[in-house]
Protein backbone atom coordinates (compact mmCIF):
# COMPACT_ATOMS: atom_id res chain seq x y z
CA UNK A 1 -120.93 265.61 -108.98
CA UNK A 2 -123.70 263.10 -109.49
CA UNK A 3 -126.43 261.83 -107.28
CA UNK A 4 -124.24 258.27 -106.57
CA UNK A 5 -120.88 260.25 -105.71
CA UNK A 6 -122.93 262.40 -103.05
CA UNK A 7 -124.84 259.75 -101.57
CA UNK A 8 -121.31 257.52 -101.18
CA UNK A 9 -119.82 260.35 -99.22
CA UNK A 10 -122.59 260.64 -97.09
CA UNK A 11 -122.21 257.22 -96.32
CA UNK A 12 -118.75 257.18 -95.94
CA UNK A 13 -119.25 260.25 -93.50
CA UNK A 14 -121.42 258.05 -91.39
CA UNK A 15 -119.45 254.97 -91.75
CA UNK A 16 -120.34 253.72 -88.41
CA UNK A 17 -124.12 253.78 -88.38
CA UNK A 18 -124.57 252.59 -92.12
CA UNK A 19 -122.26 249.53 -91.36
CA UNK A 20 -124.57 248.69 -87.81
CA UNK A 21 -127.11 248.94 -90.22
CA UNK A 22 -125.57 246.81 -92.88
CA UNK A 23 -124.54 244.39 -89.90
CA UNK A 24 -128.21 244.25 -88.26
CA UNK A 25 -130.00 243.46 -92.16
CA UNK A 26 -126.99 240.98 -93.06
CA UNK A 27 -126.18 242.80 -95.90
CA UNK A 28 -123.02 243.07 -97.16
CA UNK A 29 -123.84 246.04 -100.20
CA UNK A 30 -125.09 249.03 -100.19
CA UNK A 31 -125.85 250.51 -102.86
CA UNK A 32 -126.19 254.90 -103.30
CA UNK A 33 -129.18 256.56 -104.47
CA UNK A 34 -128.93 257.44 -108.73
CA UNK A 35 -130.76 259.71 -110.79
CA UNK A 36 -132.70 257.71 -113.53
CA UNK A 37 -131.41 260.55 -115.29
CA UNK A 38 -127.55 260.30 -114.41
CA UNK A 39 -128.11 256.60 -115.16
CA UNK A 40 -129.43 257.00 -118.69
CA UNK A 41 -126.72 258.89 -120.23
CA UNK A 42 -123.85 257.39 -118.71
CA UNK A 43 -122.87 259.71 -115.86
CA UNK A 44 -122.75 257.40 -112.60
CA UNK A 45 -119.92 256.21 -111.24
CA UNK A 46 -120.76 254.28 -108.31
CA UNK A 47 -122.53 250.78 -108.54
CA UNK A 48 -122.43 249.82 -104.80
CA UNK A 49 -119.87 249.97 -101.82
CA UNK A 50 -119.19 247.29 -99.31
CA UNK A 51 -118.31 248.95 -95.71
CA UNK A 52 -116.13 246.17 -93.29
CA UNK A 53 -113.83 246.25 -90.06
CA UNK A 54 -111.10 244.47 -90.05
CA UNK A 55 -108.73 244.23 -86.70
CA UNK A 56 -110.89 248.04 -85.89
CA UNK A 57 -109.71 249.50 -89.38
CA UNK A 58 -112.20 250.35 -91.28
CA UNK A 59 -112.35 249.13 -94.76
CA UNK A 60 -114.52 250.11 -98.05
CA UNK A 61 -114.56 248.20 -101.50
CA UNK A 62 -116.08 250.58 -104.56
CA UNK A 63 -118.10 248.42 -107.14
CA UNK A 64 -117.80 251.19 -109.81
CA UNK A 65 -120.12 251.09 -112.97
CA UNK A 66 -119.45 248.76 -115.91
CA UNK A 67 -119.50 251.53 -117.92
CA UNK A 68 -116.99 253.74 -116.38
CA UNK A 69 -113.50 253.76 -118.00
CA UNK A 70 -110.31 252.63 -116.22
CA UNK A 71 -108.76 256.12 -117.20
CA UNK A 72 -111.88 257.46 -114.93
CA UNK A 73 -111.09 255.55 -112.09
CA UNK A 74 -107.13 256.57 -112.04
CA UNK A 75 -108.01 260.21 -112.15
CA UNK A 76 -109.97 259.74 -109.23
CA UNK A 77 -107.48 257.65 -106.97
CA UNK A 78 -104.82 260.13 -107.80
């Protein structure tokens, strides 16, 4: 569990006030906190998420890393 993963959650656990937030800055991005360390040898996951509500369901897009692998990604989805 990196820095990037546990910052998303957190967001995602507080949907609602991070996408007021995102609303009131017009941003459409956030992007979680990463350890310089994490970053350097590869280990984050997370690039930035995009929170939205569409017809009151609420909707998040994950801009993972360019460097993680699609096998990665299916191992988390499943």
């Amino acid at each position: 569990m990196t820095e990037d993963v546990e910052d998303t959650l957190r967001i995602l656990n507080n949907f609602d006030a991070y996408y007021d937030t995102l609303r009131k800055k017009f941003k459409e991005y956030i992007t979680p906190r990463k350890n310089e360390r994490d970053l350097l040898l590869g280990r984050v996951m997370i690039d930035k998420i995009r929170l939205r509500v569409e017809k009151n369901q609420k909707i998040v897009s994950i801009v993972f890393d360019k460097r993680v692998n699609e096998e990665s990604i299916l191992r988390l989805v499943s």
